[in-house]
Protein backbone atom coordinates (compact mmCIF):
# COMPACT_ATOMS: atom_id res chain seq x y z
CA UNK A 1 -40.81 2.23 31.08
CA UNK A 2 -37.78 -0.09 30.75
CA UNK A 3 -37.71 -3.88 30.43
CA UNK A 4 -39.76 -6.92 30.74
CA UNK A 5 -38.26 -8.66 33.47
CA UNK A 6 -24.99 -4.39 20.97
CA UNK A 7 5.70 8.47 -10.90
CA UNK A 8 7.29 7.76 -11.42
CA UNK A 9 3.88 6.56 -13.64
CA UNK A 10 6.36 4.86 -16.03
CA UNK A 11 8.16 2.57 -12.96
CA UNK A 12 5.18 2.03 -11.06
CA UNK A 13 3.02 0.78 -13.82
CA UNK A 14 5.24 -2.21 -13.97
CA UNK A 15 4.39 -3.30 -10.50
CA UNK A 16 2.83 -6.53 -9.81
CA UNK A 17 3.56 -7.32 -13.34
CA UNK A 18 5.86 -10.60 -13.52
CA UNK A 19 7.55 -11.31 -16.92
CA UNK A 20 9.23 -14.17 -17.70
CA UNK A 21 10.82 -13.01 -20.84
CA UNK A 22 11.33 -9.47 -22.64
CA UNK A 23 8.30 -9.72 -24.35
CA UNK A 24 6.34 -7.29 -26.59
CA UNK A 25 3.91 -6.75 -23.62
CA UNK A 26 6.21 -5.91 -21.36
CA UNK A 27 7.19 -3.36 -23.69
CA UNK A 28 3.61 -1.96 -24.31
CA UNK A 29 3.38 -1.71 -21.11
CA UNK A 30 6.47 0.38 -20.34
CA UNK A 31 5.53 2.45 -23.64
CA UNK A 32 1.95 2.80 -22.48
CA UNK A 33 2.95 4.50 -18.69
CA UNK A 34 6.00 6.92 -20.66
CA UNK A 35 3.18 8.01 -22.83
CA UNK A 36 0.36 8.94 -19.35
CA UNK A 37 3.44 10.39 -17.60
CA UNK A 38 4.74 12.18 -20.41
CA UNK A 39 1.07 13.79 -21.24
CA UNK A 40 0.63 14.79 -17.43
CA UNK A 41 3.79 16.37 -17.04
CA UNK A 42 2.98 18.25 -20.47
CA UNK A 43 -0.44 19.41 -18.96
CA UNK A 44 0.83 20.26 -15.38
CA UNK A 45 3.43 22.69 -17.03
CA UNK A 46 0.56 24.05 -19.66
CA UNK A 47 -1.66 24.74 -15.98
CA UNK A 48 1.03 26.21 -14.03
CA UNK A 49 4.28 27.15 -16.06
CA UNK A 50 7.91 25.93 -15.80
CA UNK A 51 8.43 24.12 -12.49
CA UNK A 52 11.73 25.34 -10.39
CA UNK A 53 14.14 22.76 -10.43
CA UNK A 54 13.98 22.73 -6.53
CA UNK A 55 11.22 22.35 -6.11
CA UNK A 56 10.34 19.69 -3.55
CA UNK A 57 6.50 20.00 -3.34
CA UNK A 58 6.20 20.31 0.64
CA UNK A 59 8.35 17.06 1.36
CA UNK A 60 11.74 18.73 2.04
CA UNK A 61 13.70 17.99 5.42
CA UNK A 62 11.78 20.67 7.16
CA UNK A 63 8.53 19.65 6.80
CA UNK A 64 8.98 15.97 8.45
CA UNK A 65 6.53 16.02 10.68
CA UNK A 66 7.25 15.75 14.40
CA UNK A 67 7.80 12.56 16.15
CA UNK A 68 6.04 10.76 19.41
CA UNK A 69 8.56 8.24 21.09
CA UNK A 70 5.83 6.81 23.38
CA UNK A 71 1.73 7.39 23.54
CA UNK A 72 0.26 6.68 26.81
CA UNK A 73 -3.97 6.93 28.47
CA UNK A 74 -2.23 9.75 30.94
CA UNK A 75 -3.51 12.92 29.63
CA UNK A 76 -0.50 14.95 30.76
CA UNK A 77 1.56 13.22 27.68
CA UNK A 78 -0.94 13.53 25.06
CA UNK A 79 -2.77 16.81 25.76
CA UNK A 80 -0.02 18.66 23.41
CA UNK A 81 -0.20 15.82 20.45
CA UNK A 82 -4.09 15.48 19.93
CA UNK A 83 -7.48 17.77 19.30
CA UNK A 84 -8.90 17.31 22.87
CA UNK A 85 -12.49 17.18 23.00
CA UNK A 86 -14.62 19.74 25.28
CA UNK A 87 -16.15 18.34 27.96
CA UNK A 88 -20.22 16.90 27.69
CA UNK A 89 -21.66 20.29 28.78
CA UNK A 90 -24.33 22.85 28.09
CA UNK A 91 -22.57 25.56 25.48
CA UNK A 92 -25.14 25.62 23.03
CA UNK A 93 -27.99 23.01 24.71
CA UNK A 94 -28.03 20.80 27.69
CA UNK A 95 -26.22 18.05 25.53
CA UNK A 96 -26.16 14.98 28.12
CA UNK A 97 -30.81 15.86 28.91
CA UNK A 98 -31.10 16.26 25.03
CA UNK A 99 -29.03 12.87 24.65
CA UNK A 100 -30.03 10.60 27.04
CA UNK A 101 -33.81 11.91 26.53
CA UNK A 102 -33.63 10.59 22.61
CA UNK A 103 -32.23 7.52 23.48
CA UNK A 104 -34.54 6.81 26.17
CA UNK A 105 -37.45 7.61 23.98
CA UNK A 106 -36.36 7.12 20.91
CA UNK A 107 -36.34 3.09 19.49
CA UNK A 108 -33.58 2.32 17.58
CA UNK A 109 -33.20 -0.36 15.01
CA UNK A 110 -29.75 0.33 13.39
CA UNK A 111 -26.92 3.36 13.83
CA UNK A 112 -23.89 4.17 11.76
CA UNK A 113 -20.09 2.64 11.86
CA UNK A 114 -17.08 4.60 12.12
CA UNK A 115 -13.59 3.60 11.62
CA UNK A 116 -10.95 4.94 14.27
CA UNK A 117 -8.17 3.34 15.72
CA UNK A 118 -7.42 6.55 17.61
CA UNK A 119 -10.10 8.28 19.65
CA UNK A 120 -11.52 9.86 22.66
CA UNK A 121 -14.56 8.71 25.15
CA UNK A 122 -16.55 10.60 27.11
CA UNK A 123 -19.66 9.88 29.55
CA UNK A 124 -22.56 11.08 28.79
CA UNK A 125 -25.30 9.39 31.40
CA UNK A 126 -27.17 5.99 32.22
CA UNK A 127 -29.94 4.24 33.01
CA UNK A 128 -30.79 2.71 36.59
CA UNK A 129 -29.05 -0.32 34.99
CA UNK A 130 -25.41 1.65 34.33
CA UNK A 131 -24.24 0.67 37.43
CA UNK A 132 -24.38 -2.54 36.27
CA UNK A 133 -22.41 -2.30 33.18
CA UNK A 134 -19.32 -2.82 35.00
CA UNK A 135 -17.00 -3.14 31.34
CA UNK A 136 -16.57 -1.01 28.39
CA UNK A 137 -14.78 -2.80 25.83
CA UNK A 138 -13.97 -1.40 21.95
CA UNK A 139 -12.05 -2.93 19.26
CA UNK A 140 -11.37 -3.82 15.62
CA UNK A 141 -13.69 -6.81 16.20
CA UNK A 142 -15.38 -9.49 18.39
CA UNK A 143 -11.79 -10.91 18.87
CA UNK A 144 -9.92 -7.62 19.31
CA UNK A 145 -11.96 -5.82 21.87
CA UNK A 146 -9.92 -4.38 24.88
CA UNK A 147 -11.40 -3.18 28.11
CA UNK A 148 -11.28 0.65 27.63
CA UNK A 149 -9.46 2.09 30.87
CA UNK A 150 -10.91 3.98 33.15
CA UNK A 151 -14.71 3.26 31.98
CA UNK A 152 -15.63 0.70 34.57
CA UNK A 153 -19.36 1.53 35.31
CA UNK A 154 -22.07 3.74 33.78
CA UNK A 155 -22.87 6.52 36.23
CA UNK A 156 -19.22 5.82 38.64
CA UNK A 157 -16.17 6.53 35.35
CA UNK A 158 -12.82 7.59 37.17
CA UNK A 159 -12.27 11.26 36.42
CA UNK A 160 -9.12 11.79 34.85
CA UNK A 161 -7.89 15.82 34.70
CA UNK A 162 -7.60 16.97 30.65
CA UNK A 163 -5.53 19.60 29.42
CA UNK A 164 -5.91 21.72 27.17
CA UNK A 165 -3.23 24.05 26.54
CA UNK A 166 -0.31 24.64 29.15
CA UNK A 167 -2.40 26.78 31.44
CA UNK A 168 -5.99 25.53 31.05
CA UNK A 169 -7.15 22.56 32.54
CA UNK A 170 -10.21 20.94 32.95
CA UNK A 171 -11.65 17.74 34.81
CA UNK A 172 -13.83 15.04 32.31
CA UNK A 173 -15.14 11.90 32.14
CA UNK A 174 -13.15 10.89 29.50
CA UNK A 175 -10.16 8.50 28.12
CA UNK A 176 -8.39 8.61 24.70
CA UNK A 177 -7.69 4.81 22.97
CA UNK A 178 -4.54 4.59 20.90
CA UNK A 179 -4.11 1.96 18.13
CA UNK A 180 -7.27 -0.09 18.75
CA UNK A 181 -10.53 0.18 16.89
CA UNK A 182 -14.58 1.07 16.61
CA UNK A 183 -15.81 -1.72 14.97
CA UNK A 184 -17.11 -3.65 17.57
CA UNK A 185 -18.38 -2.55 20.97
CA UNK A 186 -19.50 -4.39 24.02
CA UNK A 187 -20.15 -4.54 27.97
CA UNK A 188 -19.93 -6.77 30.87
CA UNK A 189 -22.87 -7.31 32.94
CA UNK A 190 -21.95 -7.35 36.64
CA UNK A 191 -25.21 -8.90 36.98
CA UNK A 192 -24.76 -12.40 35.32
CA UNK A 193 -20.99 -12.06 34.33
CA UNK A 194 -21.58 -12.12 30.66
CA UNK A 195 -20.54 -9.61 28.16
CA UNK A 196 -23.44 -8.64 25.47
CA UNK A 197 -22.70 -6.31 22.17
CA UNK A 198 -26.35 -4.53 22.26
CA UNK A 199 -25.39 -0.57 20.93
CA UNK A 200 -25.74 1.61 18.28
CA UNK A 201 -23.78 4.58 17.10
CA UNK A 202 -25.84 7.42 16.20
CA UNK A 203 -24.76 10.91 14.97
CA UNK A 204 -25.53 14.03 17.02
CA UNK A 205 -26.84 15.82 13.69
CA UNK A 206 -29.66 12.91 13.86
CA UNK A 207 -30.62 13.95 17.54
CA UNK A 208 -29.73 17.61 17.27
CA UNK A 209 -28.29 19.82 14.25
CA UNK A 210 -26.50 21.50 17.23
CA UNK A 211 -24.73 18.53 17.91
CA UNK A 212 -23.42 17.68 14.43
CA UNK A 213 -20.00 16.10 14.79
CA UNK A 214 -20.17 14.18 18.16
CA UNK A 215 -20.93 10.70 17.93
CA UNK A 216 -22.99 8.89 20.55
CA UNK A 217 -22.84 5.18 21.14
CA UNK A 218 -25.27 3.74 23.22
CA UNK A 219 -26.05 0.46 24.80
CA UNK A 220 -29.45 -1.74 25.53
CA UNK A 221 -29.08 -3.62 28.87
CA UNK A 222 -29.66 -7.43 29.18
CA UNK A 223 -28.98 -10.12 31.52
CA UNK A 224 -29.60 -13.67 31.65
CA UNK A 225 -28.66 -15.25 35.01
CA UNK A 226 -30.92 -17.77 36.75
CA UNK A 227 -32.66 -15.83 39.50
CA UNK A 228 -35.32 -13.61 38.32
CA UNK A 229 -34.06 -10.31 39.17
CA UNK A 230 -31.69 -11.29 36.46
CA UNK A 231 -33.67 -12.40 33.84
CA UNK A 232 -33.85 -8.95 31.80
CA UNK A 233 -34.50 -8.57 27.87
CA UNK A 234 -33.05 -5.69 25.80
CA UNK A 235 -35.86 -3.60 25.07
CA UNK A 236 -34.77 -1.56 21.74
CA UNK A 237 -33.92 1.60 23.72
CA UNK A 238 -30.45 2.21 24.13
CA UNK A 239 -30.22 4.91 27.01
CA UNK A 240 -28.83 2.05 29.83
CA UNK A 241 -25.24 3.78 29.00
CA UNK A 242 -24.91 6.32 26.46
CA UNK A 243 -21.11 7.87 25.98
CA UNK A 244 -19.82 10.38 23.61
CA UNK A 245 -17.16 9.48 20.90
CA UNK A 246 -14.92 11.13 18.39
CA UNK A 247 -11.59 10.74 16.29
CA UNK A 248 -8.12 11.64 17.77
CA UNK A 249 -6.91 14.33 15.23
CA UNK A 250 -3.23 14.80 15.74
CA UNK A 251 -1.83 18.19 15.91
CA UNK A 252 1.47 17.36 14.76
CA UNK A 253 0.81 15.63 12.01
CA UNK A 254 1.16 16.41 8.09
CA UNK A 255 -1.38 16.70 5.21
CA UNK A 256 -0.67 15.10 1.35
CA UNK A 257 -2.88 15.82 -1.48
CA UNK A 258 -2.63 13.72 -4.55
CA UNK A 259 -3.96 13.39 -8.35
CA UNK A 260 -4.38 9.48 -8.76
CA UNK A 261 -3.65 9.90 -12.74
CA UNK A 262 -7.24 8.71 -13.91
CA UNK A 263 -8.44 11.50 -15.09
CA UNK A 264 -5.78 13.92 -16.15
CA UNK A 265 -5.57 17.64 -16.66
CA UNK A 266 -7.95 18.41 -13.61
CA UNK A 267 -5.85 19.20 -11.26
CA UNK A 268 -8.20 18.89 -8.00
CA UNK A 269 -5.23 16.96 -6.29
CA UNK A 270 -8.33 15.32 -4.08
CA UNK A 271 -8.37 12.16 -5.19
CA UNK A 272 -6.95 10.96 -1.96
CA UNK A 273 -6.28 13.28 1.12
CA UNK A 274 -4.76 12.14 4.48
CA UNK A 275 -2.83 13.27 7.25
CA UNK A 276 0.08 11.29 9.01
CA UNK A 277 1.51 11.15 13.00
CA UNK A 278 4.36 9.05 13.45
CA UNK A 279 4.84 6.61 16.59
CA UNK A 280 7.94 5.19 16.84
CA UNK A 281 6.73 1.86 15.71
CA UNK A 282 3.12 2.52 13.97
CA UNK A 283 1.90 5.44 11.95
CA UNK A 284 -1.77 7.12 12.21
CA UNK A 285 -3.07 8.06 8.93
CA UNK A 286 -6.46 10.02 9.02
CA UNK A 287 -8.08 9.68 5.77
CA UNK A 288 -10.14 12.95 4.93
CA UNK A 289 -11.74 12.93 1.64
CA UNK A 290 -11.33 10.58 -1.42
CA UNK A 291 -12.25 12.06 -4.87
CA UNK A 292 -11.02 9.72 -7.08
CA UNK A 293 -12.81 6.45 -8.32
CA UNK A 294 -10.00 3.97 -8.92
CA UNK A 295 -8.59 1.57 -6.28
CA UNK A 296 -6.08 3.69 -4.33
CA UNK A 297 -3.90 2.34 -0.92
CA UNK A 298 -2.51 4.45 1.54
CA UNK A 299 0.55 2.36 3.22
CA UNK A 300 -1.35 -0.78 1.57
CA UNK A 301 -5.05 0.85 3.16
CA UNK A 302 -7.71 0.87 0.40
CA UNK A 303 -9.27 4.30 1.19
CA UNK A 304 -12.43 3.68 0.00
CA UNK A 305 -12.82 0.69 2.42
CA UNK A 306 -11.58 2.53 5.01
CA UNK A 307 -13.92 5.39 4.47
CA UNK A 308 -16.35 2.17 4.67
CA UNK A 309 -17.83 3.25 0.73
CA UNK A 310 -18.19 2.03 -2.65
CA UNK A 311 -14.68 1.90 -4.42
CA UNK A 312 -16.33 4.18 -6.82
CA UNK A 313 -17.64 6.55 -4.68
CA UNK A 314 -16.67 10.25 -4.48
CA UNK A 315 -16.77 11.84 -1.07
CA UNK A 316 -15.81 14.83 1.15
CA UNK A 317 -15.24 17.02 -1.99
CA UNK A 318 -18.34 18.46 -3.08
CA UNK A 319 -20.50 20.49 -0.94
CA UNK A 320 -24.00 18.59 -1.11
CA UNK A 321 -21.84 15.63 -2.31
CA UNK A 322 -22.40 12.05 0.35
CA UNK A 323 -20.09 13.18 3.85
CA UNK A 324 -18.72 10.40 5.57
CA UNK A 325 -16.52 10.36 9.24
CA UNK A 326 -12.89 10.63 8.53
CA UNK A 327 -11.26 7.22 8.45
CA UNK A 328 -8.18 6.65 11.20
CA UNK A 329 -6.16 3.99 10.73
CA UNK A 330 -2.91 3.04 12.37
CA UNK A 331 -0.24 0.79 10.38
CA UNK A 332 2.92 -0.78 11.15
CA UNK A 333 6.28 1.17 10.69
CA UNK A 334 7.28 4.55 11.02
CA UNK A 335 8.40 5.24 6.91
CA UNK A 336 11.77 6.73 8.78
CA UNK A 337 9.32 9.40 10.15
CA UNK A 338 9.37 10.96 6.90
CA UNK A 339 5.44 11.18 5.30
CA UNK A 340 7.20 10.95 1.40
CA UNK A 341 8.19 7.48 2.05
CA UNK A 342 4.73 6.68 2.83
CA UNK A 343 3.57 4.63 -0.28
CA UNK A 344 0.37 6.28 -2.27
CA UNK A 345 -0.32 3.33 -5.15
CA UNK A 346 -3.40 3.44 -7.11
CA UNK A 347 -4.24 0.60 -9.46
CA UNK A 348 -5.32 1.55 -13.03
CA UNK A 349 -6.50 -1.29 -16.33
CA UNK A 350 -4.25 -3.82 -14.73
CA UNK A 351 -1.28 -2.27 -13.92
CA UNK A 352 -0.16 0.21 -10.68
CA UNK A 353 0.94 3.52 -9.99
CA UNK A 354 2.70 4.42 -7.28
CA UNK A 355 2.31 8.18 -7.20
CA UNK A 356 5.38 10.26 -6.72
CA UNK A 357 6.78 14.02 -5.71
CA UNK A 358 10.03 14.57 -7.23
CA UNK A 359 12.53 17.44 -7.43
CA UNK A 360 11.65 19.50 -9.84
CA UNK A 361 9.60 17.29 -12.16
CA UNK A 362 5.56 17.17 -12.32
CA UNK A 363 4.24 16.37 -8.58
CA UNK A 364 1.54 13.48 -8.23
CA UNK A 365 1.26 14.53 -4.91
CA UNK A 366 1.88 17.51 -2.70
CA UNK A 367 2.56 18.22 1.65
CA UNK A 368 0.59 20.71 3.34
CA UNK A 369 0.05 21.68 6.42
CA UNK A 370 -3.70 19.99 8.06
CA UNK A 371 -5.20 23.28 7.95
CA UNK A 372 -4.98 22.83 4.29
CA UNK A 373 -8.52 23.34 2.57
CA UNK A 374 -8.47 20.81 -0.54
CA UNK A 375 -10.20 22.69 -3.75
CA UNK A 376 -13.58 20.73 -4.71
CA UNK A 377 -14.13 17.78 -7.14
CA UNK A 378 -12.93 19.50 -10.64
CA UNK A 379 -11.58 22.56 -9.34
CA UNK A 380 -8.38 23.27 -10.47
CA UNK A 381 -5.80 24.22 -7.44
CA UNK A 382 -4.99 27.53 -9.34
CA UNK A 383 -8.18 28.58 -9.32
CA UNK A 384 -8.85 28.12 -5.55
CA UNK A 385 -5.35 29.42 -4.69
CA UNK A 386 -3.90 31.40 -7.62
CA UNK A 387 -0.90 31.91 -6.20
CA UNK A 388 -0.19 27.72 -6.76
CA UNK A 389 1.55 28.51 -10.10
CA UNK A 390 4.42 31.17 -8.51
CA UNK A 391 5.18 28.42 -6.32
CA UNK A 392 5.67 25.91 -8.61
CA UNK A 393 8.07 28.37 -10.69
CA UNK A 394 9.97 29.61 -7.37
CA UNK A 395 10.04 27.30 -4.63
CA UNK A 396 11.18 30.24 -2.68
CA UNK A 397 8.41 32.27 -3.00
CA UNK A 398 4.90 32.33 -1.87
CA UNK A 399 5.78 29.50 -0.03
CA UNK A 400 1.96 30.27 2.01
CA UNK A 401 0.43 29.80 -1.47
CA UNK A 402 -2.48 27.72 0.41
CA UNK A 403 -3.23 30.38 3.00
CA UNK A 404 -6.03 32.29 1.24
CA UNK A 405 -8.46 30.41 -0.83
CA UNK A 406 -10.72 31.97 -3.04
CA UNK A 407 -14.04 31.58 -1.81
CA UNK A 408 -16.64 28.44 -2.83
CA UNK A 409 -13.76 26.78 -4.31
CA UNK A 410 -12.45 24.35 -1.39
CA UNK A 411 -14.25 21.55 0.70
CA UNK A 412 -14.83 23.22 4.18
């Protein structure tokens, strides 16, 4: 039933501040961020003792994280870099009937948005109208939205071979999009060579607890031409092409936890969590959680936007607490493929910090590997790993301090 014939604290403070003379407040100022980082330092060594003077928090020369000269759509060069998704299949359920049966019975008025720059495609089934739907494009917006390779028509996508480890291999309709966007999808219509924006993005929880994770975009078909045969309305069902979508997690890449000074003697070190993959000219930084409620940019990315939330809002650290996608977003530069020189600033009554791991003095942030299990909102990192505090005093000890987490106390 289908139609009627889309810290240094004390430094950073001081930035954006312009002063045209050495005036008092320029001095109240300076006072004001010696005093913050002078009490946090005081508090990190009352949590977790003496720090070793070599200490380097995670950000030493062998933990720069490994570097991609060139990122192409052939699977064969990025199988090794990037979580590849399993194929649309029937593991747990017959995913593509139980997809394609909600959407074609199922009227939609509004999905969700997710914000990727990096991720994968894969088809999931059509309509009698797929055929017809001869263009997927994707994109940071209405101006930026590039013809996604290899999806040329619901029902007919090129098979391209995926692999998943050096001996497994496995054939999917599928393609991986580097550096471009979610925020705007769209088709062309082979019918009246037009391009129409009609889709939704729903979440597989909402179809199918089962399915929690995926991320199905789907399209309503139109077409406007001047014969009757092609004089179609969208009908609010959007099963005419239904694919499957989800973020590119790099394997490679690097983890940093941070305290964003607001609040201090908690010692979550979730305020802001991301992961970094350098590109020789851009870097991907997946944003995972943000528990802090101040302004705070990643490479100059407001996190809370990003995460596409209030810039006061908490999430992905509390169990029960509002879960959002992760937020992938790729910037210009490759910080000398070193994720330390990556800048972490958070703004605070007028003034910003730009947050800070140095040798052997109180870390504002710390590198850990992505299988890294940040504690929850107001736990303290001792208690969820209490062997944190021998690694701070020896840097050459316990060095796997994060490996064991004590249970109920980190964001899984």
């Amino acid at each position: 039933m289908k139609k009627n014939y889309l810290m240094s604290a004390a430094v950073a403070l001081a930035i954006g501040f312009v002063a045209t003379s050495c005036s008092k407040e320029t001095n109240l100022y300076d006072e004001a961020a010696a005093q913050k980082l002078a009490q946090y330092e005081a508090k990190f060594v009352q949590n977790f003792g003496q720090i070793d003077s070599k200490q380097t928090w995670g950000f030493g020369e062998s933990s720069r994280a490994a570097v991609t000269r060139s990122m192409s759509s052939n699977a064969n060069e990025w199988y090794t870099k990037v979580n590849v998704p399993k194929p649309v299949g029937t593991e747990v359920l017959d995913e593509k009937e139980v997809v394609m049966n909600y959407f074609a019975t199922t009227k939609l008025s509004k999905g969700v948005s997710v914000n990727w720059s990096d991720y994968f495609i894969q088809e999931v089934g059509c309509s009698e109208y797929g055929p017809n739907m001869n263009f997927l494009h994707g994109g940071k917006s209405a101006e930026e939205n590039d013809h996604i390779e290899n999806f040329n028509a619901g029902g007919d996508v090129k098979m391209k071979e995926v692999y998943t480890s050096n001996t497994d291999k496995y054939s999917d309709e599928i393609a991986f999009v580097v550096n471009g966007g979610t925020a705007f999808f769209s088709y062309h219509n082979s019918l009246d060579a037009e391009t129409y924006s009609n889709y939704v993005i729903i979440p597989g929880e909402q179809i199918d607890e089962r399915l929690a994770g995926w991320y199905y975009l789907g399209f309503d078909f139109e077409a406007h031409g001047q014969d009757a045969d092609k004089q179609i309305e969208a009908d609010g069902y959007y099963n005419d092409w239904v694919v499957r979508i989800c973020p590119g997690i790099y394997t490679d890449a690097q983890r940093v936890i941070a305290e964003d000074l607001g609040t201090i003697g908690d010692f979550d070190f979730n305020d802001v969590v991301f992961d970094a993959h350098f590109e020789w000219d851009h870097t991907v930084i997946t944003i995972q959680a943000a528990g802090g409620t101040l302004p705070l940019k990643v490479a100059g990315v407001e996190v809370h936007e990003a995460l596409q939330v209030g810039k006061t809002d908490m999430v992905n650290t509390t169990v029960g607490q509002k879960r959002v996608p992760v937020a992938i977003v790729s910037v210009e530069g490759n910080f000398d493929y070193n994720i330390n020189n990556i800048p972490v600033t958070v703004e605070n009554n007028g003034a910003v910090d730009v947050l800070k791991a140095e040798a052997g003095k109180a870390p504002q942030k710390i590198c850990v590997p992505t299988s890294y299990k940040w504690a929850t909102e107001r736990t303290n990192i001792k208690t969820a790993y209490p062997r944190f505090p021998l690694w701070v005093q020896d840097s050459n000890t316990n060095q796997d301090w994060y490996a064991e987490p004590v249970k109920g106390t980190v964001y899984e």
